[in-house]
C-alpha atoms as a PDB file:
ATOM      1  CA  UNK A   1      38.150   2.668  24.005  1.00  0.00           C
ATOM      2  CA  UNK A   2      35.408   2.571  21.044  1.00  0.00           C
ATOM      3  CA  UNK A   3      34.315  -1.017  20.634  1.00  0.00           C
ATOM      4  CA  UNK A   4      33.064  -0.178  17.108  1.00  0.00           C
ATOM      5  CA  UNK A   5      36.968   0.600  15.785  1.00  0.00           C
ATOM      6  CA  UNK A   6      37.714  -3.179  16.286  1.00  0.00           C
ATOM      7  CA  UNK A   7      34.561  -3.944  13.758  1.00  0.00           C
ATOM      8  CA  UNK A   8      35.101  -4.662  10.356  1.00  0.00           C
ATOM      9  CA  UNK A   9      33.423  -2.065   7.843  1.00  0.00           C
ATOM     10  CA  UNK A  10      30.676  -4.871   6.501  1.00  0.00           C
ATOM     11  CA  UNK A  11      29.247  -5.787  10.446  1.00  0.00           C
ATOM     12  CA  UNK A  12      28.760  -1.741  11.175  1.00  0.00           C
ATOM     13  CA  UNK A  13      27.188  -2.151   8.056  1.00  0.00           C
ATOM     14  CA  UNK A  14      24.728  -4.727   8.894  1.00  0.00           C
ATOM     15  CA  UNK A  15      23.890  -2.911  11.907  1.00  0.00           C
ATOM     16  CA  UNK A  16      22.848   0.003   9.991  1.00  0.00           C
ATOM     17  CA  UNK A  17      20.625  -2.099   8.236  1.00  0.00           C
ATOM     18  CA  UNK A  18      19.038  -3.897  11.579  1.00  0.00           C
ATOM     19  CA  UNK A  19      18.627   0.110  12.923  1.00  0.00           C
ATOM     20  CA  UNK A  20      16.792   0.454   8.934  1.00  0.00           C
ATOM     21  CA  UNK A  21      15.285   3.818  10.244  1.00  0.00           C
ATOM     22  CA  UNK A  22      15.765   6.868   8.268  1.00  0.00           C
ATOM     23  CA  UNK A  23      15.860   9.897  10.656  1.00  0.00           C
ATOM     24  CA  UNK A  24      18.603   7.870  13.308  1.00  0.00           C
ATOM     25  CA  UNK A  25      20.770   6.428  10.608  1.00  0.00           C
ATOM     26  CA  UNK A  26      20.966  10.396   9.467  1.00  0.00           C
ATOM     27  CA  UNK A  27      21.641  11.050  13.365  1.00  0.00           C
ATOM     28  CA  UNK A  28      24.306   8.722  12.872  1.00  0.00           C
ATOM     29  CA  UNK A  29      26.308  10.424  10.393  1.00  0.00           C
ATOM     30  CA  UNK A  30      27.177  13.131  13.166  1.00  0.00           C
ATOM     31  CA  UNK A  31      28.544  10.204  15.468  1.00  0.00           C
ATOM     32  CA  UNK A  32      32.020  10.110  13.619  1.00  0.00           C
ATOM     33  CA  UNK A  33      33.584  10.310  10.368  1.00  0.00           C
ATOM     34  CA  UNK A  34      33.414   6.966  10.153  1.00  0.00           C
ATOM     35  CA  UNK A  35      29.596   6.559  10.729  1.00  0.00           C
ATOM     36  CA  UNK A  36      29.521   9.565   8.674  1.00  0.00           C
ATOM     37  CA  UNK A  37      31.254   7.181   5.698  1.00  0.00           C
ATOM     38  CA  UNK A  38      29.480   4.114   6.297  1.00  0.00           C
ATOM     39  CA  UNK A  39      25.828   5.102   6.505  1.00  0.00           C
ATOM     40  CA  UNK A  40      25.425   5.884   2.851  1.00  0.00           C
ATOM     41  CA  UNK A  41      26.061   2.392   2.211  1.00  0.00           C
ATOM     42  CA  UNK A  42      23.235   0.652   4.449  1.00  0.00           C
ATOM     43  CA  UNK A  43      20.660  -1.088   1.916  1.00  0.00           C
ATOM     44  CA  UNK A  44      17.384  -1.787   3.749  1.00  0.00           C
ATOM     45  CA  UNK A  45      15.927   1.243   5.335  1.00  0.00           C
ATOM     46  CA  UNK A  46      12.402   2.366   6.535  1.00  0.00           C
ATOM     47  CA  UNK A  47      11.450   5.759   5.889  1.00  0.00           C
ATOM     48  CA  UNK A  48       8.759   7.316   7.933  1.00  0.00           C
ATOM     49  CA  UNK A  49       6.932  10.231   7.313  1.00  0.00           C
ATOM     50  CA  UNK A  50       5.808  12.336   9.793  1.00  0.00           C
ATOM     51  CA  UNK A  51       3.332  14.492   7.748  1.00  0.00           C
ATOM     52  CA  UNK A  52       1.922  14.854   4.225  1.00  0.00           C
ATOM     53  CA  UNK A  53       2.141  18.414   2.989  1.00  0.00           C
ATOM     54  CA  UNK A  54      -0.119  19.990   0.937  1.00  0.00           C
ATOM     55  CA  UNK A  55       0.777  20.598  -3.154  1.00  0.00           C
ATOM     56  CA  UNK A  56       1.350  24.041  -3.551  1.00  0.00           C
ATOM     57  CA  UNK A  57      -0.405  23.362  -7.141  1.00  0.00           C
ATOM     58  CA  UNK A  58      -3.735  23.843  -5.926  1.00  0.00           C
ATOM     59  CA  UNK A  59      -5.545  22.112  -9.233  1.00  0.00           C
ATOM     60  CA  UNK A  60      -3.114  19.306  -9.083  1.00  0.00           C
ATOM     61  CA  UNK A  61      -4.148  16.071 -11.125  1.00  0.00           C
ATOM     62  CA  UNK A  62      -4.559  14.166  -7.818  1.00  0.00           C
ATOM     63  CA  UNK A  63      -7.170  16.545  -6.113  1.00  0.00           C
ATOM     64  CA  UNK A  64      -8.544  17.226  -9.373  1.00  0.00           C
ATOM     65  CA  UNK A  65      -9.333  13.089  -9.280  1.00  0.00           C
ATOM     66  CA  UNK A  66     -10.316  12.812  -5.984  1.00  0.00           C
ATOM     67  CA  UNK A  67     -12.489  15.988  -6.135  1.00  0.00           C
ATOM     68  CA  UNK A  68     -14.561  13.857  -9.356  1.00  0.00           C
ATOM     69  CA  UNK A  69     -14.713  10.732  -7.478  1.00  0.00           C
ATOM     70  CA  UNK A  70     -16.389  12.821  -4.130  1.00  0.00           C
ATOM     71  CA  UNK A  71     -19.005  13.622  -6.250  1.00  0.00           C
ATOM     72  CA  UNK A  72     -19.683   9.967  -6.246  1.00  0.00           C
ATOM     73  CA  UNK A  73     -18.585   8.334  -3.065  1.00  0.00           C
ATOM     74  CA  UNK A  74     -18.218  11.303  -0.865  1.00  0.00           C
ATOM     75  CA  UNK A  75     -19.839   9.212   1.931  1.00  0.00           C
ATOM     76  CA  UNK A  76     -17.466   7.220   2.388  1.00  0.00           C
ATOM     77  CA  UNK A  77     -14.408   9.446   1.701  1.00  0.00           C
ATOM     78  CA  UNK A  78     -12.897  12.248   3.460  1.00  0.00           C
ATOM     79  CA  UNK A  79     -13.538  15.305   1.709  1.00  0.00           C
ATOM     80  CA  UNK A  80      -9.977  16.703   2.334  1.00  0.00           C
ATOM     81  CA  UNK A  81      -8.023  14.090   1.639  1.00  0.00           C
ATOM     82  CA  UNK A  82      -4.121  15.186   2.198  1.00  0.00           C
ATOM     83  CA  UNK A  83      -2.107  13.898  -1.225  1.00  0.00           C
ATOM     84  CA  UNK A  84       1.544  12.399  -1.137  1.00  0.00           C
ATOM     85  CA  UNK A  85       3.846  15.982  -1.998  1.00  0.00           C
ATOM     86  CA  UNK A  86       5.794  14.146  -5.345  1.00  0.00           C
ATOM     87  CA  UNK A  87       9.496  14.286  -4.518  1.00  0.00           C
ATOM     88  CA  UNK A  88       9.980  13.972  -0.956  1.00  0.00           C
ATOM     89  CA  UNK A  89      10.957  10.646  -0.268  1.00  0.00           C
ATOM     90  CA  UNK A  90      13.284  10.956  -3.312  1.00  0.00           C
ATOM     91  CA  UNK A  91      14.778  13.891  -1.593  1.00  0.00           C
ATOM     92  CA  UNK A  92      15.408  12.421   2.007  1.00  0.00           C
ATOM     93  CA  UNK A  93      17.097   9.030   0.637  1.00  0.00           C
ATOM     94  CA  UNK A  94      19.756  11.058  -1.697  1.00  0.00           C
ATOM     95  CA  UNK A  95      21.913  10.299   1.082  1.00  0.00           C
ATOM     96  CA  UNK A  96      21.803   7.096   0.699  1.00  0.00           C
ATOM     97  CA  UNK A  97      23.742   5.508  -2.686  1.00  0.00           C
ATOM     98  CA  UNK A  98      22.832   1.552  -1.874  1.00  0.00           C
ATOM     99  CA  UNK A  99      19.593   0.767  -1.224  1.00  0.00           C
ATOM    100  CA  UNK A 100      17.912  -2.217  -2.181  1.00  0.00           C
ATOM    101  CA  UNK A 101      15.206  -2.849   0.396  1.00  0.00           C
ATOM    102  CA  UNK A 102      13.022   0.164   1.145  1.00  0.00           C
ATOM    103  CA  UNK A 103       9.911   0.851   2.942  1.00  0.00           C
ATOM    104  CA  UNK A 104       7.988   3.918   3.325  1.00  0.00           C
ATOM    105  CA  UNK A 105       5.767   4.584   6.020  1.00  0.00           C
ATOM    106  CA  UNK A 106       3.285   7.052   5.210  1.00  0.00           C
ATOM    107  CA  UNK A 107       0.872   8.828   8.931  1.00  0.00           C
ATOM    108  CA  UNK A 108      -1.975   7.954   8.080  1.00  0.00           C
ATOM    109  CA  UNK A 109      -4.399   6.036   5.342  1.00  0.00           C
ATOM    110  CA  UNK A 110      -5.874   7.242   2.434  1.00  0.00           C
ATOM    111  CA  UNK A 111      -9.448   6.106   2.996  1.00  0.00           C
ATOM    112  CA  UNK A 112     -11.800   7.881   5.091  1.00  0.00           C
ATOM    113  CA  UNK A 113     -14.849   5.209   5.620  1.00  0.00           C
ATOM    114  CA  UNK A 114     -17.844   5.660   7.693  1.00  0.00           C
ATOM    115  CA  UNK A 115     -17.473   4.715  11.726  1.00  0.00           C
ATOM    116  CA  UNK A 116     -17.535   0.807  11.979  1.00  0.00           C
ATOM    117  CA  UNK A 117     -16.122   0.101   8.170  1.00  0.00           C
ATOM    118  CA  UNK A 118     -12.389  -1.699   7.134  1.00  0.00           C
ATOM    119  CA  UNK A 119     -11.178  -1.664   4.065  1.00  0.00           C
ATOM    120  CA  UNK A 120      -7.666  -2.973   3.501  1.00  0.00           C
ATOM    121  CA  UNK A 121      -5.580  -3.741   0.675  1.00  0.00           C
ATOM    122  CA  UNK A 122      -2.300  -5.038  -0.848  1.00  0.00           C
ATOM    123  CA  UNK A 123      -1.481  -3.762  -4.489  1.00  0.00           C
ATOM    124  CA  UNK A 124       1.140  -4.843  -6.826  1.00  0.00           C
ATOM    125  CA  UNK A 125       2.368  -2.663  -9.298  1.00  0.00           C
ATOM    126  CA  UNK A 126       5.063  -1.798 -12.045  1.00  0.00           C
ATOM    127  CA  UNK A 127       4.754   0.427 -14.709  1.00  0.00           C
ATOM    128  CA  UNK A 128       1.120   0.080 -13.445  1.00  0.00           C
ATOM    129  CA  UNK A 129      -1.318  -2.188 -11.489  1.00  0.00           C
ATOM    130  CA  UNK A 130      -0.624  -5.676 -11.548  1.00  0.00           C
ATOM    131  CA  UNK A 131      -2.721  -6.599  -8.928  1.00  0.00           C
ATOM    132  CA  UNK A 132      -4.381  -5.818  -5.762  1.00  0.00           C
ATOM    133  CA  UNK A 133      -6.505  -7.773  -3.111  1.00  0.00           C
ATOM    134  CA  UNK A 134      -9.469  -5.541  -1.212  1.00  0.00           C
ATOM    135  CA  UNK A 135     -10.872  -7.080   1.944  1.00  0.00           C
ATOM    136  CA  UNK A 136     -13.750  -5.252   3.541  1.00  0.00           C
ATOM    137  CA  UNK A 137     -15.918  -5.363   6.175  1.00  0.00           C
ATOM    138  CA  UNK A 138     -18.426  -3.460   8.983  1.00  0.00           C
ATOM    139  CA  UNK A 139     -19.036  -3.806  12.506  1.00  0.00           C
ATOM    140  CA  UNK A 140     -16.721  -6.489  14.407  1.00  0.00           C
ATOM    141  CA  UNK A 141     -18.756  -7.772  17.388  1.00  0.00           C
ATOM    142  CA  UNK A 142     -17.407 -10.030  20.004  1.00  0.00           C
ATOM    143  CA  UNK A 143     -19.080 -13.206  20.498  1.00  0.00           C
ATOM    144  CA  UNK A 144     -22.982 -13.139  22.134  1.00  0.00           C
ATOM    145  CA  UNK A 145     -23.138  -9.132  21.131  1.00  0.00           C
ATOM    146  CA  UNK A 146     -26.123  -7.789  19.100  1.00  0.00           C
ATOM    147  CA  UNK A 147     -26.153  -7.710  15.261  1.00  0.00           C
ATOM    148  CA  UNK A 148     -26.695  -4.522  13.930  1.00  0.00           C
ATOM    149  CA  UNK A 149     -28.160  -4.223  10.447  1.00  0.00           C
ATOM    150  CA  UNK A 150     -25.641  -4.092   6.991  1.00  0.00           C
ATOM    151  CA  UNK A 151     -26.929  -3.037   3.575  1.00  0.00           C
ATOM    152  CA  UNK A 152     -25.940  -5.445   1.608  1.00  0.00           C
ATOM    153  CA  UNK A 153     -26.033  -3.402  -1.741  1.00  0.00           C
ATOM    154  CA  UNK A 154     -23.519  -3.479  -4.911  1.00  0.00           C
ATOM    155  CA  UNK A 155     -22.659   0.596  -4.548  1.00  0.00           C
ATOM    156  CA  UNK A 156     -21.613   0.132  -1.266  1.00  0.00           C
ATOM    157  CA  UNK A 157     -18.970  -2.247  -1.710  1.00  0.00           C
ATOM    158  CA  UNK A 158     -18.099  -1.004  -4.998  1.00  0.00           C
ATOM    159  CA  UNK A 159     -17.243   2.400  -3.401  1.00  0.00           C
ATOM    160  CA  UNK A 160     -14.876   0.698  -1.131  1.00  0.00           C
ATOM    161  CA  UNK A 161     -13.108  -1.339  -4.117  1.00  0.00           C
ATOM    162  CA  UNK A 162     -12.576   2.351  -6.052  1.00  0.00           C
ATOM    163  CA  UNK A 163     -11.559   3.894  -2.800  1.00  0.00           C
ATOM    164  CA  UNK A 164      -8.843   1.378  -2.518  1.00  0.00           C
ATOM    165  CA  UNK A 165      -7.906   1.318  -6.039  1.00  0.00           C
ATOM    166  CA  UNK A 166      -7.444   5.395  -6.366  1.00  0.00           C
ATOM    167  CA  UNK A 167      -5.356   4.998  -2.726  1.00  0.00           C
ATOM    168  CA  UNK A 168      -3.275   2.627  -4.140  1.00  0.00           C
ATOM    169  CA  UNK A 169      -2.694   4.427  -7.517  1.00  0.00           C
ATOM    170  CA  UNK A 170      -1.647   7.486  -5.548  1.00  0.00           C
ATOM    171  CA  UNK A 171       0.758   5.621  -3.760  1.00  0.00           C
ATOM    172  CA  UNK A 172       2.187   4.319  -6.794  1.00  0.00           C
ATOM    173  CA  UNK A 173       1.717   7.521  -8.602  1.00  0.00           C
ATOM    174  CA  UNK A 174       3.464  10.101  -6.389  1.00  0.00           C
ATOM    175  CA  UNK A 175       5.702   7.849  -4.293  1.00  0.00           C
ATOM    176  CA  UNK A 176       6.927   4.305  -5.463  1.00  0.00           C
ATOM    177  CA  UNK A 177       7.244   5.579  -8.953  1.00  0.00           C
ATOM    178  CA  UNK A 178       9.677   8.606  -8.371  1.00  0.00           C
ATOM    179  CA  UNK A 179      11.885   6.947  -5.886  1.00  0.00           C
ATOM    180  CA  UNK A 180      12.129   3.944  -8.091  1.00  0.00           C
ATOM    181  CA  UNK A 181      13.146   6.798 -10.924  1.00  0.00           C
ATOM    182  CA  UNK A 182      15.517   8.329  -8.411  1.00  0.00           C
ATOM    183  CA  UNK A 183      16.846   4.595  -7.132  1.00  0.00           C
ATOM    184  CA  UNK A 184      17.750   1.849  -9.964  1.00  0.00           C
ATOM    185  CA  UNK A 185      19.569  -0.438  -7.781  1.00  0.00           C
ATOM    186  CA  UNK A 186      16.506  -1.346  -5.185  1.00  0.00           C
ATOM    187  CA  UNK A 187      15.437  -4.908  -5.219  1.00  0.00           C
ATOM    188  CA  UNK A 188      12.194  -4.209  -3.203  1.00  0.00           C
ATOM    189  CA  UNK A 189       9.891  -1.239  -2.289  1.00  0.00           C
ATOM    190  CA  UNK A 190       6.607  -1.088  -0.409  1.00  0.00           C
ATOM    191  CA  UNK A 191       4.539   2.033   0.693  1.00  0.00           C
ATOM    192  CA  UNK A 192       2.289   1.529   3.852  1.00  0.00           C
ATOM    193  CA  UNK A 193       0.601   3.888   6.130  1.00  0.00           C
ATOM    194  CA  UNK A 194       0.494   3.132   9.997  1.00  0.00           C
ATOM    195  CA  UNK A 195      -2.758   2.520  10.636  1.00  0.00           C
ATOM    196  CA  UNK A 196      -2.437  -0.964   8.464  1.00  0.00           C
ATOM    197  CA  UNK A 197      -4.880   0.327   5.240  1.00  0.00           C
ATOM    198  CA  UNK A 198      -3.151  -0.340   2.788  1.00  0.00           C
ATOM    199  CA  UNK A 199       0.460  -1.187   0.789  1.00  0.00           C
ATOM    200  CA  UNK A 200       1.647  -1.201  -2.349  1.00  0.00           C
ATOM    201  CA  UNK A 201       4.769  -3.019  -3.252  1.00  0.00           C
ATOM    202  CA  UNK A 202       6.770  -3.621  -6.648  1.00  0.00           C
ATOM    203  CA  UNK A 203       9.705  -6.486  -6.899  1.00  0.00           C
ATOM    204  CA  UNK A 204      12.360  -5.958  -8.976  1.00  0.00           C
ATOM    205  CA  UNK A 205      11.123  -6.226 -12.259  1.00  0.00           C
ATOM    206  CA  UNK A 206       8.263  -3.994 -11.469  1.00  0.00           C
ATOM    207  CA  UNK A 207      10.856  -0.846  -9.947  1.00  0.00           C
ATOM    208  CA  UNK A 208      12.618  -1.242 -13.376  1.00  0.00           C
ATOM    209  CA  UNK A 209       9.552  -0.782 -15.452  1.00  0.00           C
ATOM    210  CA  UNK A 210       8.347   2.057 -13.451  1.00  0.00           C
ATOM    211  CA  UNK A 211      11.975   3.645 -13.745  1.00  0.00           C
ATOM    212  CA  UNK A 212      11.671   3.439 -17.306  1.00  0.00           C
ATOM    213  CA  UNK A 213       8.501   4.789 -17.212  1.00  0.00           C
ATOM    214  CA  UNK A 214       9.340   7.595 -14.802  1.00  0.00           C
ATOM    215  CA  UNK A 215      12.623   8.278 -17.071  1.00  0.00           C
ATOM    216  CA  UNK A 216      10.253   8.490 -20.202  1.00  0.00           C
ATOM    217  CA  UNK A 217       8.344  11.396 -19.020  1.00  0.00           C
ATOM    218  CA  UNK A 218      11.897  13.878 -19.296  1.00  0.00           C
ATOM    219  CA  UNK A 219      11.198  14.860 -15.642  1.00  0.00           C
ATOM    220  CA  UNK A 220       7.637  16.404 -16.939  1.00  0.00           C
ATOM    221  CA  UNK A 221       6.328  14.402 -12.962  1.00  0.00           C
ATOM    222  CA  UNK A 222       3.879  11.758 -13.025  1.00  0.00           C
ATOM    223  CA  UNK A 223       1.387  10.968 -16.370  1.00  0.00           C
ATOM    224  CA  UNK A 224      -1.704   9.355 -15.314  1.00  0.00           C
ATOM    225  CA  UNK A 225      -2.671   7.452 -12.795  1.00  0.00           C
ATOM    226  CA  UNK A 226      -1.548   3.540 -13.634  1.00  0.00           C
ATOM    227  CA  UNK A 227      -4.693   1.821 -13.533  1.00  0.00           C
ATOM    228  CA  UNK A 228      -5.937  -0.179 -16.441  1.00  0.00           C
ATOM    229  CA  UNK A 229      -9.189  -1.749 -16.915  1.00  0.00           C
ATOM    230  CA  UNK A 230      -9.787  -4.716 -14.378  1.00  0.00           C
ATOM    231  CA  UNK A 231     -11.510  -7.477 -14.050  1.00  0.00           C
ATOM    232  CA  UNK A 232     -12.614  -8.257 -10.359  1.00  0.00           C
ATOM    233  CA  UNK A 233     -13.612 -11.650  -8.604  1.00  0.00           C
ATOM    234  CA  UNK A 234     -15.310 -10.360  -5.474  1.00  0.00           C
ATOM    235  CA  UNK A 235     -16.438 -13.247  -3.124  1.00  0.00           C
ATOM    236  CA  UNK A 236     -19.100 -12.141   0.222  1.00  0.00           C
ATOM    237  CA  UNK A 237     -21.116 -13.572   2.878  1.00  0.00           C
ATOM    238  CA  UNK A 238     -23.613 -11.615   5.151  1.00  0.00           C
ATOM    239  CA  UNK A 239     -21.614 -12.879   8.209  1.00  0.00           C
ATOM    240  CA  UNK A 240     -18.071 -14.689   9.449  1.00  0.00           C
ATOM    241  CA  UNK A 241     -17.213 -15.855  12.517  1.00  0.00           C
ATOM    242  CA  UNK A 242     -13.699 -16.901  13.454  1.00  0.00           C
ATOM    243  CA  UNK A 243     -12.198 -17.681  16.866  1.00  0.00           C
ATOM    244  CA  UNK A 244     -10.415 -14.594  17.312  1.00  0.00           C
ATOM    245  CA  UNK A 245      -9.215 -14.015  20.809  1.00  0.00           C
ATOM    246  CA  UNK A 246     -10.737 -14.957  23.567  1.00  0.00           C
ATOM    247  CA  UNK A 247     -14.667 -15.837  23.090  1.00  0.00           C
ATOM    248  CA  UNK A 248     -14.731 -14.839  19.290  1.00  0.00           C
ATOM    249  CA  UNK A 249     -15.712 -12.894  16.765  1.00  0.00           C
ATOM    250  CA  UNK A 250     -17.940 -11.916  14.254  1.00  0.00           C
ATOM    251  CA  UNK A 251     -17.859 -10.149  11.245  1.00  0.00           C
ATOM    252  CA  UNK A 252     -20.738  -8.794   9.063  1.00  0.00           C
ATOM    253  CA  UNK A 253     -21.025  -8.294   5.338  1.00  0.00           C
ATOM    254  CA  UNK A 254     -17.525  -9.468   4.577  1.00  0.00           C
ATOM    255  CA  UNK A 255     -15.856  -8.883   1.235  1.00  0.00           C
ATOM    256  CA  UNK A 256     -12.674 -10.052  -0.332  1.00  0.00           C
ATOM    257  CA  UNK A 257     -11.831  -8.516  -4.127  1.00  0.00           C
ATOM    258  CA  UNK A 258      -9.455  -9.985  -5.766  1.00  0.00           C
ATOM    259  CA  UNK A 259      -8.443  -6.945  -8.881  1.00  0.00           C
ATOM    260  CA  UNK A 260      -6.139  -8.118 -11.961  1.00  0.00           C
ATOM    261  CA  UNK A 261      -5.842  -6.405 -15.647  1.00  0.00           C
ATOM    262  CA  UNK A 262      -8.253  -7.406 -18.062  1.00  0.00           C
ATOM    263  CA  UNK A 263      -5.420  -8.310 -20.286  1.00  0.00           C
ATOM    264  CA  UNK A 264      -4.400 -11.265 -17.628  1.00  0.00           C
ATOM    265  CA  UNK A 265      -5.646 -14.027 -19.416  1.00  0.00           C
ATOM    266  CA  UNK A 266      -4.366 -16.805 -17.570  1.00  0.00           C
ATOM    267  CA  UNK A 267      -5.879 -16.227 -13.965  1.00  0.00           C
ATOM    268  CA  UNK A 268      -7.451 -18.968 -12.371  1.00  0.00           C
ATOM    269  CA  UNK A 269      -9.389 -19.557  -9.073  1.00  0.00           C
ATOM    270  CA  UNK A 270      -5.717 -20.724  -7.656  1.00  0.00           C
ATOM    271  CA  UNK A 271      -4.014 -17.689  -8.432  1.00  0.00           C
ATOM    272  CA  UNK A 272      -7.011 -15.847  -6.358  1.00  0.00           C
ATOM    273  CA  UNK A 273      -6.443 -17.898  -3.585  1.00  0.00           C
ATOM    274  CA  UNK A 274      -2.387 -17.425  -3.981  1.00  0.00           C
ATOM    275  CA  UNK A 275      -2.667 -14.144  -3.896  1.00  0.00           C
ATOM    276  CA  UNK A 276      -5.493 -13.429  -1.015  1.00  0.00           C
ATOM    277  CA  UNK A 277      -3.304 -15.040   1.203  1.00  0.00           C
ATOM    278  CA  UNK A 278      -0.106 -13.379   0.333  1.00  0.00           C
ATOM    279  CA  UNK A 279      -1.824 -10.184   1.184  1.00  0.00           C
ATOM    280  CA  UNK A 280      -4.010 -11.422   4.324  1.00  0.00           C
ATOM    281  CA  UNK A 281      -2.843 -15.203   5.557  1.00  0.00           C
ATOM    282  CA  UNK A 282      -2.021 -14.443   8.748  1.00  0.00           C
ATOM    283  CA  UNK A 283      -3.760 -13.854  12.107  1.00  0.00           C
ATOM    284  CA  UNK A 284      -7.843 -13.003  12.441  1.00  0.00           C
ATOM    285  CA  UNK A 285      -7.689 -11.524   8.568  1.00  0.00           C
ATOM    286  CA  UNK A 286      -6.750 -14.866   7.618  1.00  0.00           C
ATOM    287  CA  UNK A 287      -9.735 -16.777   9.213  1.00  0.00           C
ATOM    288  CA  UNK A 288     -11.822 -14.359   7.218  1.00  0.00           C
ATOM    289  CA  UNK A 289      -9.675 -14.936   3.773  1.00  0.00           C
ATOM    290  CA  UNK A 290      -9.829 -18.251   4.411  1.00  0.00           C
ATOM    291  CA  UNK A 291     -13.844 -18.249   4.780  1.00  0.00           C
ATOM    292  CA  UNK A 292     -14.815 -16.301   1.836  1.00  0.00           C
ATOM    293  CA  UNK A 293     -12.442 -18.644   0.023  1.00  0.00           C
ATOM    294  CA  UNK A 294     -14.960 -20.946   0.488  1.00  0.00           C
ATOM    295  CA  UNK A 295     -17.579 -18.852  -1.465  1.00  0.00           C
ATOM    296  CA  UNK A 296     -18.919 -18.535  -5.061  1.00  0.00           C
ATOM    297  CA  UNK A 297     -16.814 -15.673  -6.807  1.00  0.00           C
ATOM    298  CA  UNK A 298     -18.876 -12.677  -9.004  1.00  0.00           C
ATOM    299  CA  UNK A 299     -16.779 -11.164 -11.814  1.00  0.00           C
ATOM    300  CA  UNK A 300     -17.360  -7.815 -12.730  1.00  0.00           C
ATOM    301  CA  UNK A 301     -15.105  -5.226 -14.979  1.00  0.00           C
ATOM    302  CA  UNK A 302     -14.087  -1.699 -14.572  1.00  0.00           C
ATOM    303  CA  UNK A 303     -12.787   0.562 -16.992  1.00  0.00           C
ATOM    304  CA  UNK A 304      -9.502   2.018 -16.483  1.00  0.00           C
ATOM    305  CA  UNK A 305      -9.046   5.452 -14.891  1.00  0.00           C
END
């Protein structure tokens, strides 16, 4: 006797949405016609991607942009980086007619930083960028350990705020905005990778403006990359330490960016804060949020791209 015939269509349903993953909710479907019926309906999935192909567009507008900005900060970007192939995550979820949570897990990050440097962010976008918070740092030591030296200079940590606004954009560019095109009923999307770079997320609101968006182009693919010109409040110290586990920890040359369009008048100090901690409250990262808080903020602009 099958256990599962004596469950009410809604419960399966829920468990679908507890398994969440992609590739064994399609493994599913082959379990019974009833699995096979029921799947298409679960609403809060995780889609993981096992590898980024290559565009077969060789002079695609991505690698075209991240060829330009190599020229700049090749030192602290790989110069291969693999783009996001538009369309794939939009073909894998056709199966699926109900989703309204979805998160895509991309292999790998798109930054490729010198030995001993994090960079991490959290974006926000709709149509385009409504936000994003950039924390940075080199060389973790545990407590008692030598300090090694950290060039405290404005083109360094500039490089890693454009590196992590151009990741994020891609994201946005070739993934969110084409499954949110594809997808009109989600409530909530984020795109991460799984070594913990970076994410980019967009609520309800934003999904429908990027649908629109998406819809306006008459399936001509992504326009340009969706960020505006920004103003940044970038707070730093030369050093942190915070408990960490065990003995401690310190961190040198610690950054924390906090980007919003130029246009958003209203932002105060508090919305900062709000937001920094949204994107990094919890665990050691939060210690060091928490910290640079604390410090004097610098304000600088960048023009869109």
């Amino acid at each position: 006797m099958d256990c599962f015939d004596f469950l009410p269509d809604p419960i399966i349903i829920d468990i679908f949405n507890a398994v969440s993953d992609v590739k064994t909710l399609t493994c599913c479907r082959a379990v019974s016609r009833r699995f096979n019926a029921l799947v298409p309906h679960a609403d809060a999935l995780l889609l993981r991607v096992d590898r980024v192909l290559p565009e077969s567009d060789p002079d695609s507008l991505l690698l075209s942009f991240f060829r330009n900005l190599l020229n700049s900060v090749h030192h602290f970007l790989s110069p291969h980086p693999a783009p996001v192939p538009p369309n794939y995550p939009t073909r894998v979820l056709r199966g699926f007619a109900r989703i309204r949570d979805l998160e895509i897990e991309l292999p790998s990050g798109d930054l490729r930083l010198e030995k001993g440097t994090v960079v991490k962010y959290r974006a926000v976008f709709g149509e385009r960028l409504r936000s994003c918070v950039i924390l940075g740092f080199r060389h973790w030591h545990g407590a008692g350990e030598a300090q090694d030296g950290f060039v405290e200079e404005l083109k360094e940590r500039v490089a890693w705020i454009v590196s992590a606004l151009v990741g994020a954009s891609a994201r946005h560019h070739y993934v969110a905005s084409q499954v949110a095109r594809e997808h009109r009923g989600l409530a909530r999307l984020a795109v991460r990778d799984r070594d913990g770079e970076g994410e980019v997320v967009m609520d309800e609101l934003g999904l429908r403006e990027a649908a629109a968006a998406a819809a306006g182009s008459h399936g001509e693919g992504p326009g340009t990359l969706a960020v505006p010109t920004l103003r940044m409040s970038m707070r730093h110290e030369r050093t942190v330490e915070i408990a960490g586990g065990g003995g401690g920890a310190r961190l040198e040359g610690p950054m924390l960016v906090v980007v919003r369009p130029d246009e958003d008048d209203d932002a105060a100090e508090e919305d900062d804060a709000e937001l920094a901690l949204e994107a990094f409250g919890s665990g050691a990262h939060g210690e060091v949020v928490r910290a640079l808080l604390k410090s004097g903020s610098y304000l600088m602009e960048m023009n869109s791209f």
